[in-house]
N, C-alpha and C. Protein backbone atom coordinates (compact mmCIF):
# COMPACT_ATOMS: atom_id res chain seq x y z
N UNK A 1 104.51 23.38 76.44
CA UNK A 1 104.95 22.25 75.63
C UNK A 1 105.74 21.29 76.51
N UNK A 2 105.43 19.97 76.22
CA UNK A 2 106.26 18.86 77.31
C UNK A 2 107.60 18.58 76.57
N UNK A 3 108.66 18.60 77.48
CA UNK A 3 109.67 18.05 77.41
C UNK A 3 109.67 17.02 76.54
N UNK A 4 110.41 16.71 75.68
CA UNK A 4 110.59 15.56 74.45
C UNK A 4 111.51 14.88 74.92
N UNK A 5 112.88 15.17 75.90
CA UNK A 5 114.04 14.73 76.36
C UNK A 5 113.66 13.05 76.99
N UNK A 6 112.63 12.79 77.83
CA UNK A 6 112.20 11.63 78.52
C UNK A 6 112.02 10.56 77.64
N UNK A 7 111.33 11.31 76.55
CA UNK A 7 110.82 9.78 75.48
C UNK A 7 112.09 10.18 74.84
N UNK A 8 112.70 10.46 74.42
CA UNK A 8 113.95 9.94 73.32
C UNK A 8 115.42 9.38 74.22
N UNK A 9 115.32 9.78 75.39
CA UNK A 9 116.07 9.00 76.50
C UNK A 9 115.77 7.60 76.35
N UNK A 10 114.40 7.24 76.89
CA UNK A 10 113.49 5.99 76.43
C UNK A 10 113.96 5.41 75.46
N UNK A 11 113.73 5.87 74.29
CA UNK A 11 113.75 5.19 73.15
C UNK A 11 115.24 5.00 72.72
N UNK A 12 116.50 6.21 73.19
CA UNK A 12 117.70 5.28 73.06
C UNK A 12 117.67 4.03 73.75
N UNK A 13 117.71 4.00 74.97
CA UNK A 13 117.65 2.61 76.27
C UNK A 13 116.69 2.05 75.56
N UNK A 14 115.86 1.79 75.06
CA UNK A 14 114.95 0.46 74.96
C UNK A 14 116.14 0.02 73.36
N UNK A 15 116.09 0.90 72.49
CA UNK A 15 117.42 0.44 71.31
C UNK A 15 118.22 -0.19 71.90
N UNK A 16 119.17 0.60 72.83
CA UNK A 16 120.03 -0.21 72.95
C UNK A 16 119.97 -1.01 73.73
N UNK A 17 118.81 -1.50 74.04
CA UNK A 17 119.03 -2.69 75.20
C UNK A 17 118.82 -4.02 74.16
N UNK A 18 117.93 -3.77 72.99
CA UNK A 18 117.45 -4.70 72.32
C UNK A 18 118.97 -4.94 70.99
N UNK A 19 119.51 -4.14 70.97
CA UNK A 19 120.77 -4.20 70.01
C UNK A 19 121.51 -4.88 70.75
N UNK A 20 121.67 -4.96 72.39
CA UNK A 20 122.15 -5.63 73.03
C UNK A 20 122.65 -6.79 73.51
N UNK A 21 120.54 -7.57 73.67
CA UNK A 21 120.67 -8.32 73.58
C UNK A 21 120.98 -9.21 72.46
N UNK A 22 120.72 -8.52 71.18
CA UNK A 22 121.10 -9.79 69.99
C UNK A 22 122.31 -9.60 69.65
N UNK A 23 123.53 -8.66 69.97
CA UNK A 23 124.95 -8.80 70.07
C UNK A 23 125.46 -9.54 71.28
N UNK A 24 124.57 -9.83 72.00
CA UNK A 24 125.55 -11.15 73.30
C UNK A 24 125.42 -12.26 73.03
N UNK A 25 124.30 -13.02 72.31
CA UNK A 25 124.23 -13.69 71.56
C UNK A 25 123.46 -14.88 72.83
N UNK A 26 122.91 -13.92 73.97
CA UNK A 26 122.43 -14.93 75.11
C UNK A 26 120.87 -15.77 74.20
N UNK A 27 120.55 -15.30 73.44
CA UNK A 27 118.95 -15.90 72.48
C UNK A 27 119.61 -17.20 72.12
N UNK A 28 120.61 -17.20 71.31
CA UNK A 28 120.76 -18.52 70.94
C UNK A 28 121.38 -19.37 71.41
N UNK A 29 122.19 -19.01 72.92
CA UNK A 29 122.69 -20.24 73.65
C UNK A 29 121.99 -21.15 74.10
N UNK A 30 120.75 -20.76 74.16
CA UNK A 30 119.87 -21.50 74.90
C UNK A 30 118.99 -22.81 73.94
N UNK A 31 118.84 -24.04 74.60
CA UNK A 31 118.70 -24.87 73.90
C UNK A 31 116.55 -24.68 74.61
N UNK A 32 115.55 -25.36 73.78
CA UNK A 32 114.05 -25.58 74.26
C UNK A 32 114.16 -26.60 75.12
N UNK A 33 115.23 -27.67 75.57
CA UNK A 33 114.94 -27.96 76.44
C UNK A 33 115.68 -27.71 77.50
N UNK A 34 116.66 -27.19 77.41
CA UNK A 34 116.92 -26.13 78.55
C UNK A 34 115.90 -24.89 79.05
N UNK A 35 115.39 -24.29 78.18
CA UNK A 35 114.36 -23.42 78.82
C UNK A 35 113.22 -24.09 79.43
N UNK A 36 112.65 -25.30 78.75
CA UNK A 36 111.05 -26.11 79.52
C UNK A 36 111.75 -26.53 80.58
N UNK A 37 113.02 -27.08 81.33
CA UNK A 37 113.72 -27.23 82.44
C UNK A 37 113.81 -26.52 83.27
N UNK A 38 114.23 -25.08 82.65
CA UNK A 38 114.56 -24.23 83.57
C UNK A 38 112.81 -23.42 83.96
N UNK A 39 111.86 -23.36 83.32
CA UNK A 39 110.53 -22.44 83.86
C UNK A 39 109.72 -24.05 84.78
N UNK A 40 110.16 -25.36 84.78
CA UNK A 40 109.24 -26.27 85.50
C UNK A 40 110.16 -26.26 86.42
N UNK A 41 111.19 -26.30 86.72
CA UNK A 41 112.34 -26.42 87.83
C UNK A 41 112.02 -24.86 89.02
N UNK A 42 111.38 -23.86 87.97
CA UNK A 42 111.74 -22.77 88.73
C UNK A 42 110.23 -22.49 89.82
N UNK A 43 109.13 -23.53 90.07
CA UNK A 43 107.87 -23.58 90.41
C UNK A 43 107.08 -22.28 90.00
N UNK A 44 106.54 -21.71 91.41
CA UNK A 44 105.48 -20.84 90.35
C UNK A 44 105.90 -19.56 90.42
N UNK A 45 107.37 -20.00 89.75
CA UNK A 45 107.92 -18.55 89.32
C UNK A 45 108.73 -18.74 87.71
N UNK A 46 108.32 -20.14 87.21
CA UNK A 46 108.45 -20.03 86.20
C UNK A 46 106.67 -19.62 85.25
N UNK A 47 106.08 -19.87 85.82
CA UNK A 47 104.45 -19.13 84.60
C UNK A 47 104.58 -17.75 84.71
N UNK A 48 105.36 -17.31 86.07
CA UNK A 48 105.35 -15.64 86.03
C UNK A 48 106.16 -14.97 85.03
N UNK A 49 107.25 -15.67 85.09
CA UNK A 49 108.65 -15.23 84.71
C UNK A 49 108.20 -15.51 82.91
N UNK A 50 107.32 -16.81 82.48
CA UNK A 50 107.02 -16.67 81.04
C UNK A 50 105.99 -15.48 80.77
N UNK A 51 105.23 -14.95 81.70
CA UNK A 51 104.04 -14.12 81.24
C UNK A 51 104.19 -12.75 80.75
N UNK A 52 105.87 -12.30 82.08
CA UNK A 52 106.50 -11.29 81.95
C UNK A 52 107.59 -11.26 80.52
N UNK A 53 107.73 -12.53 80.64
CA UNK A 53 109.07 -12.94 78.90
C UNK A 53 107.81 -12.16 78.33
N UNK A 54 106.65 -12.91 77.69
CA UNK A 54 105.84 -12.88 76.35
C UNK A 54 105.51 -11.09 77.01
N UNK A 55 105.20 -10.97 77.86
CA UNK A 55 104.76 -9.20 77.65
C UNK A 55 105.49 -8.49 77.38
N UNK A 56 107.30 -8.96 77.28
CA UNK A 56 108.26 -7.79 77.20
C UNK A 56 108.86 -8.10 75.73
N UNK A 57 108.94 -9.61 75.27
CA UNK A 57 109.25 -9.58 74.08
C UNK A 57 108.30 -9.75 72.71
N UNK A 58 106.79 -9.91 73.20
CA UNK A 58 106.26 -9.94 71.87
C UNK A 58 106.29 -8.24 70.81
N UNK A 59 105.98 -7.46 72.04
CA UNK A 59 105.75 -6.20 71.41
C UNK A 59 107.04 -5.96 71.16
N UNK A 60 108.20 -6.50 71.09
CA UNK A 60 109.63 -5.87 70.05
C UNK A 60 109.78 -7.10 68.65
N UNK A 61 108.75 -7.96 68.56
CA UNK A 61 108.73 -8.47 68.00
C UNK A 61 109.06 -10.16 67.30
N UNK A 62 109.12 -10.37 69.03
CA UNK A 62 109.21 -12.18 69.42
C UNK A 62 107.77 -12.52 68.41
N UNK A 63 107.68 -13.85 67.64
CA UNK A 63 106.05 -14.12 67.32
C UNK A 63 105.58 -14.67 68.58
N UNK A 64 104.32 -14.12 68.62
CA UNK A 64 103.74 -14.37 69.87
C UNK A 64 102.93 -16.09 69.36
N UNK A 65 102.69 -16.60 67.96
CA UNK A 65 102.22 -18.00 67.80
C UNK A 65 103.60 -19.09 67.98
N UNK A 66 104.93 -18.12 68.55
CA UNK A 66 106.03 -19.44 68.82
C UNK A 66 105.58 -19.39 70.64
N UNK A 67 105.42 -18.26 70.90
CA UNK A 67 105.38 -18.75 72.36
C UNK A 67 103.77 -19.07 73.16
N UNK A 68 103.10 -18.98 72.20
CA UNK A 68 101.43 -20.09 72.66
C UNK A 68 102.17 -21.06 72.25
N UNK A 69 102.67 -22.02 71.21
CA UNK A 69 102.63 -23.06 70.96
C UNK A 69 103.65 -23.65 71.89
N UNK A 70 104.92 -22.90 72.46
CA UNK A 70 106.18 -23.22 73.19
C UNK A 70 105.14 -23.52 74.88
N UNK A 71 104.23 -22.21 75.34
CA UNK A 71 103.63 -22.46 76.45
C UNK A 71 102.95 -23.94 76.71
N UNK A 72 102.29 -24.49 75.49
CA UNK A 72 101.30 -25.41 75.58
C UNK A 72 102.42 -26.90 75.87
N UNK A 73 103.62 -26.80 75.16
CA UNK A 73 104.87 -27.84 75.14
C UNK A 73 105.25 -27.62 76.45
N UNK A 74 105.64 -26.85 77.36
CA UNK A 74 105.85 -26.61 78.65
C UNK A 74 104.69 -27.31 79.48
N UNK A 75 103.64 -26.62 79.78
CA UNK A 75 102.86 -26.96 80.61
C UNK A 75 101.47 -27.74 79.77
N UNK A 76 100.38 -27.76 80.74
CA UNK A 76 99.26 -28.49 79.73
C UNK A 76 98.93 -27.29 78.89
N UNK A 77 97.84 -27.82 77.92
CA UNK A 77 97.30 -26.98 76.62
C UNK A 77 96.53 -25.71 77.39
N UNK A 78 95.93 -26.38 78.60
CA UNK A 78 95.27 -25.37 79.18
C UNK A 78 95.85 -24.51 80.33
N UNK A 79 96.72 -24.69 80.92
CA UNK A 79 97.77 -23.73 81.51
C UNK A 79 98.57 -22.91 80.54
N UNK A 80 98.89 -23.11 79.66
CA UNK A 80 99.65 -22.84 78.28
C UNK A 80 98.61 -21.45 78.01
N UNK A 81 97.33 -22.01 77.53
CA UNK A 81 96.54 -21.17 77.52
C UNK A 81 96.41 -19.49 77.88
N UNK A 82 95.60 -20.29 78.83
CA UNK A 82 95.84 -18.97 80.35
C UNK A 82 97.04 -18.18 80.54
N UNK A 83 98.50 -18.73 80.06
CA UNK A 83 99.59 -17.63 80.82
C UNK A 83 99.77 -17.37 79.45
N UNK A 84 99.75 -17.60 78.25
CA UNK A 84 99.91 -16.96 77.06
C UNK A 84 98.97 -16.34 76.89
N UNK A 85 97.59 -15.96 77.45
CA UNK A 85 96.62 -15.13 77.25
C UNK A 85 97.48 -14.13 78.33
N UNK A 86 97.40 -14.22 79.71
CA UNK A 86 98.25 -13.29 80.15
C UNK A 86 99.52 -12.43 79.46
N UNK A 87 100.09 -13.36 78.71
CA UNK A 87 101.02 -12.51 78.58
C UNK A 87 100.94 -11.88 77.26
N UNK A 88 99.65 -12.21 76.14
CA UNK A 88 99.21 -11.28 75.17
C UNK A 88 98.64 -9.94 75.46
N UNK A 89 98.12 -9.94 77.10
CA UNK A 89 97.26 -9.11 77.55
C UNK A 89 98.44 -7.89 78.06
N UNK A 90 99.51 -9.01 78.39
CA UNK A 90 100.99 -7.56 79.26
C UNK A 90 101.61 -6.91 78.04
N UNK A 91 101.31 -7.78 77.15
CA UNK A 91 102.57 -7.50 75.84
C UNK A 91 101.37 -6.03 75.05
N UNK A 92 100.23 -6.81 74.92
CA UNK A 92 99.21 -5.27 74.30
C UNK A 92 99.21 -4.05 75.02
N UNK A 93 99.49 -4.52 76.43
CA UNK A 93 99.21 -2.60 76.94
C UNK A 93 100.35 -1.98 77.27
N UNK A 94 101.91 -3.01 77.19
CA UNK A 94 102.94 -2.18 77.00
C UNK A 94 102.94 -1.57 75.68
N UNK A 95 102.76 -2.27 74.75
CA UNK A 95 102.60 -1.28 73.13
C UNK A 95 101.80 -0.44 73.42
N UNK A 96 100.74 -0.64 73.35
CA UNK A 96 99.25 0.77 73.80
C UNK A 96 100.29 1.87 74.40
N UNK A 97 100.60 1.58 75.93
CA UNK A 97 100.83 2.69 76.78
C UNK A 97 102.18 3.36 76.11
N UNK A 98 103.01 2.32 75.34
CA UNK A 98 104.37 3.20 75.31
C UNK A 98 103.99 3.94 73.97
N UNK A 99 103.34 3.74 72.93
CA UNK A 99 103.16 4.26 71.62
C UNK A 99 102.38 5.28 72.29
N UNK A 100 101.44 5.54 72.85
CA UNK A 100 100.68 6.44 73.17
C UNK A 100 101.41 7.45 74.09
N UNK A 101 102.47 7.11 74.78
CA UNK A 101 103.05 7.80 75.50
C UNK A 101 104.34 8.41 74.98
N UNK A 102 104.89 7.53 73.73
CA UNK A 102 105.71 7.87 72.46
C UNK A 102 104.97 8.78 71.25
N UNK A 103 104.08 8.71 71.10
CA UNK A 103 104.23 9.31 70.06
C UNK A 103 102.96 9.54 69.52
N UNK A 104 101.79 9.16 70.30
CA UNK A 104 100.47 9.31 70.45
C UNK A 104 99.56 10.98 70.49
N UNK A 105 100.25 12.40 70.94
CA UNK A 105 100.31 13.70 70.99
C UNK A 105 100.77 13.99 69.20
N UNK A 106 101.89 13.72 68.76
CA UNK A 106 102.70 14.08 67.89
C UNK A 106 101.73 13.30 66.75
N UNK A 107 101.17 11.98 66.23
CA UNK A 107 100.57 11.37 65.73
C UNK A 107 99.29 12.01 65.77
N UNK A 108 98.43 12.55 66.40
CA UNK A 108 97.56 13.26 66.11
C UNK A 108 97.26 14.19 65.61
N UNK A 109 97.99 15.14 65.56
CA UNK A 109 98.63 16.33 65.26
C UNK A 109 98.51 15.95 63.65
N UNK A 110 99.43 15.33 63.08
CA UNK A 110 99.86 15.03 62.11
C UNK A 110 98.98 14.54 61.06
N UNK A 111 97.63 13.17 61.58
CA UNK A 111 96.82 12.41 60.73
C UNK A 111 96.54 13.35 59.60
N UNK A 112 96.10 12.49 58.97
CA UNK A 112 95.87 12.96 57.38
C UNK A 112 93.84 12.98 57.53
N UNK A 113 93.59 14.10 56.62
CA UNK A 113 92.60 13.89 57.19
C UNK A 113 91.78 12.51 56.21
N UNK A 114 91.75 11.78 55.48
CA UNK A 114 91.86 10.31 55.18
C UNK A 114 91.38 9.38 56.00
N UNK A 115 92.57 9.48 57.09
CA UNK A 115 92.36 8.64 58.07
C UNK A 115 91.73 8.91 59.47
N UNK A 116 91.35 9.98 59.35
CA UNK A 116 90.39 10.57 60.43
C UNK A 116 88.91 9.81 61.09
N UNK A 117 88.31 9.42 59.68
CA UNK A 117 87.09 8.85 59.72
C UNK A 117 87.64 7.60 61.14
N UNK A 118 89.08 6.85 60.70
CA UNK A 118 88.85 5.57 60.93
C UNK A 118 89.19 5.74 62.51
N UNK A 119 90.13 7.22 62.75
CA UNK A 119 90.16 7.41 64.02
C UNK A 119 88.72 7.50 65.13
N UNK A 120 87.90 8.24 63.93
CA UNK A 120 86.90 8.66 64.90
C UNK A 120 86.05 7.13 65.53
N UNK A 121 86.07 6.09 64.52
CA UNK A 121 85.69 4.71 64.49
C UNK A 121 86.15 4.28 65.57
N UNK A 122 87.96 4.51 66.23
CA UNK A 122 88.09 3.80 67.20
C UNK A 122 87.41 4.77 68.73
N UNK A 123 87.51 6.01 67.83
CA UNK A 123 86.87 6.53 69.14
C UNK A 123 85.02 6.26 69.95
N UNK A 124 84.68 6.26 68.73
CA UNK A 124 83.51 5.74 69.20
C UNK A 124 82.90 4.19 69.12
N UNK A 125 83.64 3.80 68.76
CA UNK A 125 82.90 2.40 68.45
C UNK A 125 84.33 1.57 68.68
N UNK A 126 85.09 1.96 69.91
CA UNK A 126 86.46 1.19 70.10
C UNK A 126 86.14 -0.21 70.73
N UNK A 127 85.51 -0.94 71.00
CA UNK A 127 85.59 -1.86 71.60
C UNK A 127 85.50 -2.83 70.12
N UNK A 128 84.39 -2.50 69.33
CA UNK A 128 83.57 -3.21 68.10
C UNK A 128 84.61 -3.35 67.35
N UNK A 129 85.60 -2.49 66.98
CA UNK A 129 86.63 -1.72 66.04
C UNK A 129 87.74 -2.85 66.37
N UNK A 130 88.08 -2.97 67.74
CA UNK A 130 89.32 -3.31 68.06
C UNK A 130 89.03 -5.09 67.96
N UNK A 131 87.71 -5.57 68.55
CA UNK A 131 87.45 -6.72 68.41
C UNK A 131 87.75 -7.44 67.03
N UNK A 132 87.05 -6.48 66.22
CA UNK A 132 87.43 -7.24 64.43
C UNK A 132 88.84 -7.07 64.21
N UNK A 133 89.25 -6.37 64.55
CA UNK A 133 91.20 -6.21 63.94
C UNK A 133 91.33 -7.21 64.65
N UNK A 134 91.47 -7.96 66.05
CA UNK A 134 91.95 -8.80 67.35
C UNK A 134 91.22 -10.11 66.10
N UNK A 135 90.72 -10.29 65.90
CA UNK A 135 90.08 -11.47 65.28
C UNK A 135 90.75 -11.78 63.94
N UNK A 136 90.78 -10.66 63.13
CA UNK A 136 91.56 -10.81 61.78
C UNK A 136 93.02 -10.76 61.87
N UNK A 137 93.67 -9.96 62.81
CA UNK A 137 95.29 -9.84 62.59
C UNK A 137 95.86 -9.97 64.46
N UNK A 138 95.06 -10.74 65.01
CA UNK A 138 95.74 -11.65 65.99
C UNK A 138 96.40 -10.40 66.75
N UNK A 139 97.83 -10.59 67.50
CA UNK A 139 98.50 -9.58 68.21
C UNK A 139 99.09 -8.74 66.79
N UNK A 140 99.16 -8.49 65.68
CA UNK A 140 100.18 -7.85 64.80
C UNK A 140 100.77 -6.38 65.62
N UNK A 141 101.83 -6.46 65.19
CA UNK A 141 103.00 -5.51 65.99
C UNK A 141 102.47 -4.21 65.77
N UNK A 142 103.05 -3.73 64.55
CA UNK A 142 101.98 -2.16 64.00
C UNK A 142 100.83 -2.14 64.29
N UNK A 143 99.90 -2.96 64.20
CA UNK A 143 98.77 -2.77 64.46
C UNK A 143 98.53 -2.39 66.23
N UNK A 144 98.98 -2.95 67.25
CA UNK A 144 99.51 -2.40 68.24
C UNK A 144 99.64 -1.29 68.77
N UNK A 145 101.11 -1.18 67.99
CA UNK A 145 101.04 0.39 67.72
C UNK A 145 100.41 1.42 66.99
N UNK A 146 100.09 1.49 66.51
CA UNK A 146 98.56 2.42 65.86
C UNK A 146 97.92 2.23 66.58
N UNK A 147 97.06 1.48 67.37
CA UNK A 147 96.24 1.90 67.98
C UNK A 147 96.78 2.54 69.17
N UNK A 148 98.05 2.10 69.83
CA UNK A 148 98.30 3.11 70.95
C UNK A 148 98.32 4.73 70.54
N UNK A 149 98.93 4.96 69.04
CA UNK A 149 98.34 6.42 68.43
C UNK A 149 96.93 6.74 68.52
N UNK A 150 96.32 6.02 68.18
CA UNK A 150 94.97 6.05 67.96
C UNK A 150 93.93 7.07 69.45
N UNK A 151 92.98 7.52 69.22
CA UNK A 151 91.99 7.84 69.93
C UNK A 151 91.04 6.68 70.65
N UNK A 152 91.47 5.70 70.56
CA UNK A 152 90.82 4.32 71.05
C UNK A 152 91.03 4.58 72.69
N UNK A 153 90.18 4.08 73.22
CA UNK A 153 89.97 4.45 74.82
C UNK A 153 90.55 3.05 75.40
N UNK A 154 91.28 3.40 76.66
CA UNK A 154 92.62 1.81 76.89
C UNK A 154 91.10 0.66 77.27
N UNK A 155 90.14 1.35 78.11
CA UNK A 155 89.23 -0.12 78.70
C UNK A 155 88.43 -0.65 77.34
N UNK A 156 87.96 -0.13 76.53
CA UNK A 156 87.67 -0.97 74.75
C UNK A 156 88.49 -1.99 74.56
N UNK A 157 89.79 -0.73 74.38
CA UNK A 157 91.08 -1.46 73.58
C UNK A 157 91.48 -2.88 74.32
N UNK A 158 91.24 -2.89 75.79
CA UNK A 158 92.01 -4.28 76.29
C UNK A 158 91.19 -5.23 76.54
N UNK A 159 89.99 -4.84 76.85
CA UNK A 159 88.35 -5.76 76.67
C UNK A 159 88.16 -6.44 75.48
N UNK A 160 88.30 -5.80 74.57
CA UNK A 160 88.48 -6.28 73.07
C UNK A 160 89.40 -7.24 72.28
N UNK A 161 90.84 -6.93 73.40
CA UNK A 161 92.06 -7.17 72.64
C UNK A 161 91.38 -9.16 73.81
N UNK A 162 91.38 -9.12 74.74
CA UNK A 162 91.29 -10.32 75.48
C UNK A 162 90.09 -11.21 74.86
N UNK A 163 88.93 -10.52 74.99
CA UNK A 163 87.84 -11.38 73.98
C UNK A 163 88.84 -12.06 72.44
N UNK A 164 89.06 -11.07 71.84
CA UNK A 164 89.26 -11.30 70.44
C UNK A 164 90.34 -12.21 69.78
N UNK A 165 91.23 -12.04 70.67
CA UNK A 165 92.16 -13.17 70.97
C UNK A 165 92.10 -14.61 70.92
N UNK A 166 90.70 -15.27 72.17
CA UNK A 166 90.79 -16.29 72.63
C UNK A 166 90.52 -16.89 71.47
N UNK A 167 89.70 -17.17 70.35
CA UNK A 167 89.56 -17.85 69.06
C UNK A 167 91.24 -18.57 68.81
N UNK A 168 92.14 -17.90 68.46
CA UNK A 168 93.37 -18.25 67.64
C UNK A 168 93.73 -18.62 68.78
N UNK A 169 94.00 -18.17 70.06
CA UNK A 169 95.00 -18.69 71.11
C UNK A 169 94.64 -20.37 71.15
N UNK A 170 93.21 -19.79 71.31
CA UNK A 170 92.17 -21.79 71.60
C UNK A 170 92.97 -22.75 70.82
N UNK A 171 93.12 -22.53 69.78
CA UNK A 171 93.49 -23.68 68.48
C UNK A 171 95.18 -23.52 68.83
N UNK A 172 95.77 -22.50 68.74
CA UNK A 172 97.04 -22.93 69.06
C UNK A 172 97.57 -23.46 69.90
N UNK A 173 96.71 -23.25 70.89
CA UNK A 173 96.99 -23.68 72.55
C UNK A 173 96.46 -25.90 72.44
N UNK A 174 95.68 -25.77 71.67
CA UNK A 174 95.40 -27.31 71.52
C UNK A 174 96.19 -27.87 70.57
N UNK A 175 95.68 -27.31 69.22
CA UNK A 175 96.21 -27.70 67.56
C UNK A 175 97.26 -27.73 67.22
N UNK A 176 97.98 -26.62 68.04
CA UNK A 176 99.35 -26.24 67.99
C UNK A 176 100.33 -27.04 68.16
N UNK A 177 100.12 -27.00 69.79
CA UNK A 177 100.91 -28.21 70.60
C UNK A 177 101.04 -29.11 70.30
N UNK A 178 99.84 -29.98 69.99
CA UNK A 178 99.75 -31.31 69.36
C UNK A 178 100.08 -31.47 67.93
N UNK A 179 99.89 -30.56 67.06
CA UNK A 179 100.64 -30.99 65.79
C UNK A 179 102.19 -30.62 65.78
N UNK A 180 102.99 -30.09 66.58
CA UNK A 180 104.14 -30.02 67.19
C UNK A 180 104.66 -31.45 67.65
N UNK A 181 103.74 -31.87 68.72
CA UNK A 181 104.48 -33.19 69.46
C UNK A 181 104.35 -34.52 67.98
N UNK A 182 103.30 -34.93 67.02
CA UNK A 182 103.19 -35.57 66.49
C UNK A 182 104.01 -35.32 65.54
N UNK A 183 104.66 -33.99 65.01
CA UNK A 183 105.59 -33.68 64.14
C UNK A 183 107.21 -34.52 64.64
N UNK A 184 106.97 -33.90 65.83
CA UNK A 184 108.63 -34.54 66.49
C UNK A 184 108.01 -36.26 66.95
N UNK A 185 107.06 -36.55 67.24
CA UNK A 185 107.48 -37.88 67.14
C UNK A 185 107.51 -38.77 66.18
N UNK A 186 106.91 -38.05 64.72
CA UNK A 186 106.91 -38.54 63.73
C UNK A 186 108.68 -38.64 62.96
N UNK A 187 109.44 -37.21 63.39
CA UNK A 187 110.44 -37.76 63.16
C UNK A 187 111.89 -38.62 63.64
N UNK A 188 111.08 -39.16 64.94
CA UNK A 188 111.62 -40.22 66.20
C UNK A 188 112.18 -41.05 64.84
């Protein structure tokens, strides 16, 4: 039997890092145009430094449609694009790997048999499976996680998760932005 001590070590430190940060209160000092200043000022270590933001905070539950639409206001619609697809792609396989590595053994164990069928679905037909959820419920958080429980195989799951994506990113990454800028210059 494996040691349990590692993941609940884990899972205090990731708590308290995130209780942390919203008791310093560093989220809301910051003004949007202090941050589009500070990632164009910082060259091309500000698209890194956003790709790594959106992979570390969507999966605790940043919305990932504030930061496509924030990327596209930063840079063009189509750089915006691209590093918010990157960083939907860092943010899905830290959920995958840590749920699966949290609690993915113990979750199996457990399923009901109910929900078995739908496991076996991601097991065999994970790419097809994961594509329609990626299309209907975008990055959703739980959903995330369940599948890192899940029997879903990681090269489906992230092939799927990147295809299935680009639909909603497309429009936010254009539609977004721009009904954003016409909003604020409408109230110039």
């Amino acid at each position: 039997m494996k040691s349990r001590w590692p993941r609940i070590v884990v899972g205090v430190l990731l708590l308290a890092a995130i209780v942390a940060f919203f008791v310093s209160g560093v989220g809301g000092s910051l003004s949007a145009a202090e941050i589009k200043a500070w990632l164009l000022a910082s060259g091309p270590w500000g698209p890194a430094l956003f790709v790594i933001g959106f992979g570390l905070l969507q999966p605790l539950g940043l919305s990932s449609h504030l930061l496509i639409v924030a990327a596209a206001l930063v840079w063009s619609p189509a750089l915006g694009m691209a590093l918010s697809w990157l960083g939907i792609l860092l943010g899905s396989t830290a959920a995958f790997v840590f749920a699966r590595w949290m609690g993915g053994e113990w979750v199996q164990k457990r399923l009901p048999a109910r929900l078995r069928r739908w496991d076996d679905a991601l097991a065999h037909r994970g790419f097809r499976t994961v594509l329609v959820l990626r299309l209907l419920l975008f990055t959703f958080g739980p959903m995330q996680l369940m599948l890192g429980v899940s029997t879903v195989r990681f090269v489906p799951f992230i092939a799927a998760t990147a295809l299935g994506v680009l639909p909603l990113l497309a429009l936010e990454s254009w539609v977004g932005s721009g009904l954003v800028e016409w909003l604020f210059r409408a109230a110039d």
